[in-house]
PDB file of N, CA and C in Angstrom:
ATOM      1  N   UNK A   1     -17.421-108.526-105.702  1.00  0.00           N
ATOM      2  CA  UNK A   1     -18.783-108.495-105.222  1.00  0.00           C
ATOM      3  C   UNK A   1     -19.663-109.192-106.258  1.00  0.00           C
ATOM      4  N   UNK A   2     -20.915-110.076-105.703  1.00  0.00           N
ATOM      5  CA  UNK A   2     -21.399-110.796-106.782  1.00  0.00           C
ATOM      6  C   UNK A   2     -22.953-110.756-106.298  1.00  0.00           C
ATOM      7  N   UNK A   3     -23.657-110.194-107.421  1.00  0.00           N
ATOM      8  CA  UNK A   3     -25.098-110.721-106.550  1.00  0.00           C
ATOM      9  C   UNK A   3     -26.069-111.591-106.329  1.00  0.00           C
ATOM     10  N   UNK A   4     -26.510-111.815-105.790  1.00  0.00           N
ATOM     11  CA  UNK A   4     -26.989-113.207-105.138  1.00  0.00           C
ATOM     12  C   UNK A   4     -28.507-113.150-104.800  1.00  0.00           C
ATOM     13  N   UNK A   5     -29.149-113.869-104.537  1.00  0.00           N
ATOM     14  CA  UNK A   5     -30.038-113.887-104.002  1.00  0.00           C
ATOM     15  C   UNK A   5     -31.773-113.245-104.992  1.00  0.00           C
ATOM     16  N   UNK A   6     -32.607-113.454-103.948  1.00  0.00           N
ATOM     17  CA  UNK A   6     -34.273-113.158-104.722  1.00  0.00           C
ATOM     18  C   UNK A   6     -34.139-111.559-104.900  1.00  0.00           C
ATOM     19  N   UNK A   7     -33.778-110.463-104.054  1.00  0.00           N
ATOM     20  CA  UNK A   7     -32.802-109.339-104.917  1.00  0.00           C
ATOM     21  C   UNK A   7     -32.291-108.938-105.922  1.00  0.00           C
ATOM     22  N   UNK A   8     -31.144-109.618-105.869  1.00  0.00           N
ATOM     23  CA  UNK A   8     -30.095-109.896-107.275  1.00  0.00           C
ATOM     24  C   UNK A   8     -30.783-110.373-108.699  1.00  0.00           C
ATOM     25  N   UNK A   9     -31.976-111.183-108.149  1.00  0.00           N
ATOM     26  CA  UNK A   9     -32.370-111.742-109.526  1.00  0.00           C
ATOM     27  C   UNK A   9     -33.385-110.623-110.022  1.00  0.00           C
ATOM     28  N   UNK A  10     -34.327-109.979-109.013  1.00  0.00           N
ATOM     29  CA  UNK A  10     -35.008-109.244-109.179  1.00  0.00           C
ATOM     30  C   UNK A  10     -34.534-107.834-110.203  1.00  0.00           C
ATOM     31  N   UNK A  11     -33.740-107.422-109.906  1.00  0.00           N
ATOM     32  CA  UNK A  11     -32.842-106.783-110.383  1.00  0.00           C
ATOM     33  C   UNK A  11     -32.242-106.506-111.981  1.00  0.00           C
ATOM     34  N   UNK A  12     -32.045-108.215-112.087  1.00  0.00           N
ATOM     35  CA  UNK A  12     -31.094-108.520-112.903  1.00  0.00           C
ATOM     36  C   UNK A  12     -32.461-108.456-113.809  1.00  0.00           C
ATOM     37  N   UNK A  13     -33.774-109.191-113.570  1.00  0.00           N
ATOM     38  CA  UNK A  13     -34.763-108.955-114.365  1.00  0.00           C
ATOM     39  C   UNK A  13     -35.378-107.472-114.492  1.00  0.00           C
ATOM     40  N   UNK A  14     -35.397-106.606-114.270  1.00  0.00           N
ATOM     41  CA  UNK A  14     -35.890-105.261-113.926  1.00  0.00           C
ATOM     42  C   UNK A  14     -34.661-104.552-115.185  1.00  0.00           C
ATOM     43  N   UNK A  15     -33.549-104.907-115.007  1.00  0.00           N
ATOM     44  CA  UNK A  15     -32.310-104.402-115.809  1.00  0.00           C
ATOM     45  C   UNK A  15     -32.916-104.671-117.306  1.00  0.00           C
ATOM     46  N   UNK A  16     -33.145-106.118-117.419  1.00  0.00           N
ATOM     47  CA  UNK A  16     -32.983-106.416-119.050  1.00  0.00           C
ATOM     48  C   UNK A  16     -34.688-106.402-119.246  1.00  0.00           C
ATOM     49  N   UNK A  17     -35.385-106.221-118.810  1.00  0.00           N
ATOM     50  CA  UNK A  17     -36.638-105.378-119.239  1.00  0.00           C
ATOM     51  C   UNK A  17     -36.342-104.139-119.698  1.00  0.00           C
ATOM     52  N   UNK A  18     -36.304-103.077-119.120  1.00  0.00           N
ATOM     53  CA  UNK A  18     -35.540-102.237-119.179  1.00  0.00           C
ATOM     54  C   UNK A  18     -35.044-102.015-120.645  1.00  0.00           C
ATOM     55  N   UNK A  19     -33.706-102.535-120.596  1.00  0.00           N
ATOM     56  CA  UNK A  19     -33.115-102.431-121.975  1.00  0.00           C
ATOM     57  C   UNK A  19     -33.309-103.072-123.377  1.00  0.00           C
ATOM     58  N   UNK A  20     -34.525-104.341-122.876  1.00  0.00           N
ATOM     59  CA  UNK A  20     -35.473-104.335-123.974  1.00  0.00           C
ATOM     60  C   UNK A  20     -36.219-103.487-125.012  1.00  0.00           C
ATOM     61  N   UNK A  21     -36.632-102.936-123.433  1.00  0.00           N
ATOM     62  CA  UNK A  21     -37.638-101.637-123.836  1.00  0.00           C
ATOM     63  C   UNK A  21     -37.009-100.639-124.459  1.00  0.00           C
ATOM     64  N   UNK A  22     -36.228-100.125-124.156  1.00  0.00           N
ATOM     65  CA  UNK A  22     -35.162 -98.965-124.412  1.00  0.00           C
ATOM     66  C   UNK A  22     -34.734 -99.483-125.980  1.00  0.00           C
ATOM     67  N   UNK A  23     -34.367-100.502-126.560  1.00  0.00           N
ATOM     68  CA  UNK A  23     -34.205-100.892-127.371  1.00  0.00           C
ATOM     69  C   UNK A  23     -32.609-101.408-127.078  1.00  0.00           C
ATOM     70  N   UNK A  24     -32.128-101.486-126.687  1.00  0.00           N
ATOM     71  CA  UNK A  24     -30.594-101.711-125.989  1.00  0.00           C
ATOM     72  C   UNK A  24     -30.352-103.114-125.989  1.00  0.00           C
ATOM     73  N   UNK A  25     -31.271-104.202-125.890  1.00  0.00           N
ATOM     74  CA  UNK A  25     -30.895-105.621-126.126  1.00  0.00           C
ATOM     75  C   UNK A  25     -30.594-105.929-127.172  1.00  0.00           C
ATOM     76  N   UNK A  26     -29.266-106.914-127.264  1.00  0.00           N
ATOM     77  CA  UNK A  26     -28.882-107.534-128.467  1.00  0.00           C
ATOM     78  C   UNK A  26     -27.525-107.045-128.953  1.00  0.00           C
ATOM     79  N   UNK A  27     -27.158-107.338-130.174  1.00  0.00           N
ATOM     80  CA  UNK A  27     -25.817-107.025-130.492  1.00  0.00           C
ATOM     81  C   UNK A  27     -25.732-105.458-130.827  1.00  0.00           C
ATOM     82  N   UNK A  28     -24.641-104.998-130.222  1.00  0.00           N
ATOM     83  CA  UNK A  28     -24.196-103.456-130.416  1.00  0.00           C
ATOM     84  C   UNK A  28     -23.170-103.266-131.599  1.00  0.00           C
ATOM     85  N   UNK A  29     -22.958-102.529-132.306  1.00  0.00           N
ATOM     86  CA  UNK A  29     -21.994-102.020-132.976  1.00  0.00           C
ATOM     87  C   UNK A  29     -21.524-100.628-132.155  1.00  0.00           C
ATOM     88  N   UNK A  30     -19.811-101.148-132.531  1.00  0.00           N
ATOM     89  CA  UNK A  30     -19.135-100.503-131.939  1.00  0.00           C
ATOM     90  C   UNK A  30     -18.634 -99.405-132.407  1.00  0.00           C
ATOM     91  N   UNK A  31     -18.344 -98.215-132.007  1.00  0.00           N
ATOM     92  CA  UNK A  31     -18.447 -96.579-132.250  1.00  0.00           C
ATOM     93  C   UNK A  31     -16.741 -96.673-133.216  1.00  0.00           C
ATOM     94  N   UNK A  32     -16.780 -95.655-134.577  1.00  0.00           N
ATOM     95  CA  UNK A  32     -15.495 -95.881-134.855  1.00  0.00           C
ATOM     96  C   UNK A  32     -15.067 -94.386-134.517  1.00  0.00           C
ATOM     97  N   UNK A  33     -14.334 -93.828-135.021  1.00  0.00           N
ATOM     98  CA  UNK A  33     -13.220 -92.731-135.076  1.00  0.00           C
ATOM     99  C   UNK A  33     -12.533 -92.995-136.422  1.00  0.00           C
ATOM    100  N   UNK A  34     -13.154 -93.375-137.566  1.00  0.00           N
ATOM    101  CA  UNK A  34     -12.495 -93.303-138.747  1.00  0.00           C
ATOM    102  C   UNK A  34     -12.838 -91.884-139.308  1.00  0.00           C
ATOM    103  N   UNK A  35     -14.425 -91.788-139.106  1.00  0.00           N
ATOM    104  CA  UNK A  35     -14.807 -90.600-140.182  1.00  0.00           C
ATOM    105  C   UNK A  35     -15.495 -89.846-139.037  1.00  0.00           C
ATOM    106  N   UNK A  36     -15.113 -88.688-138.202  1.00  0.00           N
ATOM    107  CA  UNK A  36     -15.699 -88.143-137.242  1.00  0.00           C
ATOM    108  C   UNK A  36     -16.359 -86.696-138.171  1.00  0.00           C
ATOM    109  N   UNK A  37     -17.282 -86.036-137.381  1.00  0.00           N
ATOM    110  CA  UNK A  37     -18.506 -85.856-137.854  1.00  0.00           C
ATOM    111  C   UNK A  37     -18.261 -84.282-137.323  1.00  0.00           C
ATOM    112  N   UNK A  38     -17.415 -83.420-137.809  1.00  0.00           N
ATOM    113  CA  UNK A  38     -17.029 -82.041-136.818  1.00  0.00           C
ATOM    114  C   UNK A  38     -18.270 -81.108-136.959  1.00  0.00           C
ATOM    115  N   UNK A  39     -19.054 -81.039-137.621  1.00  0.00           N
ATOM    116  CA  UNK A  39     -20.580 -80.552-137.347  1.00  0.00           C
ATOM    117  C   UNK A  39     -21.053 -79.267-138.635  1.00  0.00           C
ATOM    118  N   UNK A  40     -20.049 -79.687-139.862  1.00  0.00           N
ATOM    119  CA  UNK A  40     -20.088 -79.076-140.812  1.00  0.00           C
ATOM    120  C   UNK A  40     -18.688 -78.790-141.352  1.00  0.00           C
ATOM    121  N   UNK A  41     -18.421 -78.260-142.909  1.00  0.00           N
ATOM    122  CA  UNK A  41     -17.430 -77.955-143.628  1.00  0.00           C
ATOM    123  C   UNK A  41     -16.386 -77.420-142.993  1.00  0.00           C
ATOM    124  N   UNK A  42     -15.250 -78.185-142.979  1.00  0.00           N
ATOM    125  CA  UNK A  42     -13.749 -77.744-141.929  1.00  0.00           C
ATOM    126  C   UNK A  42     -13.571 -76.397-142.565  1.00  0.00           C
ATOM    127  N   UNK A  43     -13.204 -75.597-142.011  1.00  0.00           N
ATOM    128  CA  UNK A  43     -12.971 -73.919-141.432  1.00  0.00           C
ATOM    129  C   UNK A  43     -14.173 -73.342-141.908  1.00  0.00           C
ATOM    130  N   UNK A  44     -15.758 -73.305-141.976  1.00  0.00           N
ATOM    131  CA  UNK A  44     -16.518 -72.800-142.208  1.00  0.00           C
ATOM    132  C   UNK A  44     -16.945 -71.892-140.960  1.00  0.00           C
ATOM    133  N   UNK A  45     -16.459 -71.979-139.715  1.00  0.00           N
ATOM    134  CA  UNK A  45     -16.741 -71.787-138.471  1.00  0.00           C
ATOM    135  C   UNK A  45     -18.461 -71.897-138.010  1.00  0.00           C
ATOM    136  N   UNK A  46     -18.874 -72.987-138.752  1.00  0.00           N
ATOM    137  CA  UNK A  46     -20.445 -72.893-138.201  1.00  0.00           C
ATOM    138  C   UNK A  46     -20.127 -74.065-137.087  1.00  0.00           C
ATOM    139  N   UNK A  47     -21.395 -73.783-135.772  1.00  0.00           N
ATOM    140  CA  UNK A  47     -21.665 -74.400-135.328  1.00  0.00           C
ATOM    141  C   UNK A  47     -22.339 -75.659-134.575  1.00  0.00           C
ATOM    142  N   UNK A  48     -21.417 -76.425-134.012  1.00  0.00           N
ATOM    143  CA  UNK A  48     -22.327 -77.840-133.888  1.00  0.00           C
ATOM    144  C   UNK A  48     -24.167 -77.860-133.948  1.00  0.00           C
ATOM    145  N   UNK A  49     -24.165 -77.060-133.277  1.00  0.00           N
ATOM    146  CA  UNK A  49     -26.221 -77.018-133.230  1.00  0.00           C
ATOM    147  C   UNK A  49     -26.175 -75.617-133.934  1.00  0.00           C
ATOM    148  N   UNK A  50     -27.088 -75.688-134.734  1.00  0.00           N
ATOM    149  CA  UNK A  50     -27.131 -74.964-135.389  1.00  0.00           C
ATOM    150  C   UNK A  50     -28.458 -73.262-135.010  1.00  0.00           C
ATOM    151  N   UNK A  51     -28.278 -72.631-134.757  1.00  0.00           N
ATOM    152  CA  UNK A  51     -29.023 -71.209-134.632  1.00  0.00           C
ATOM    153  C   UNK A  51     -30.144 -71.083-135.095  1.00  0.00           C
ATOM    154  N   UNK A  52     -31.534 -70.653-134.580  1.00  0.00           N
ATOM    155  CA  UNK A  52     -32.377 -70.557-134.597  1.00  0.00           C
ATOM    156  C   UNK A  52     -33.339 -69.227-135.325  1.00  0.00           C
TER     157      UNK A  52
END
């Protein structure tokens, strides 16, 4: 499926406004899994969000 037409373009402009705005245009860096982030000191049993 491909889109086409005064639609499609409409669209396609509405999209990258959008993610202008949002801040989302441009080059991304990509997510690692080297150093994951468990939400405090391993066996401390605290939790991800923290209590109020």
């Amino acid at each position: 499926m491909h889109g086409q037409g005064v639609w499609a373009e409409l669209l396609r402009q509405r999209f990258a406004t959008a993610c202008r705005r949002l801040g989302l245009a441009g080059e991304r860096n990509g997510l690692t899994l080297a150093r994951p982030n468990p939400g405090g000191a391993a066996g401390t049993g605290r939790a991800v969000w923290p209590q109020r």
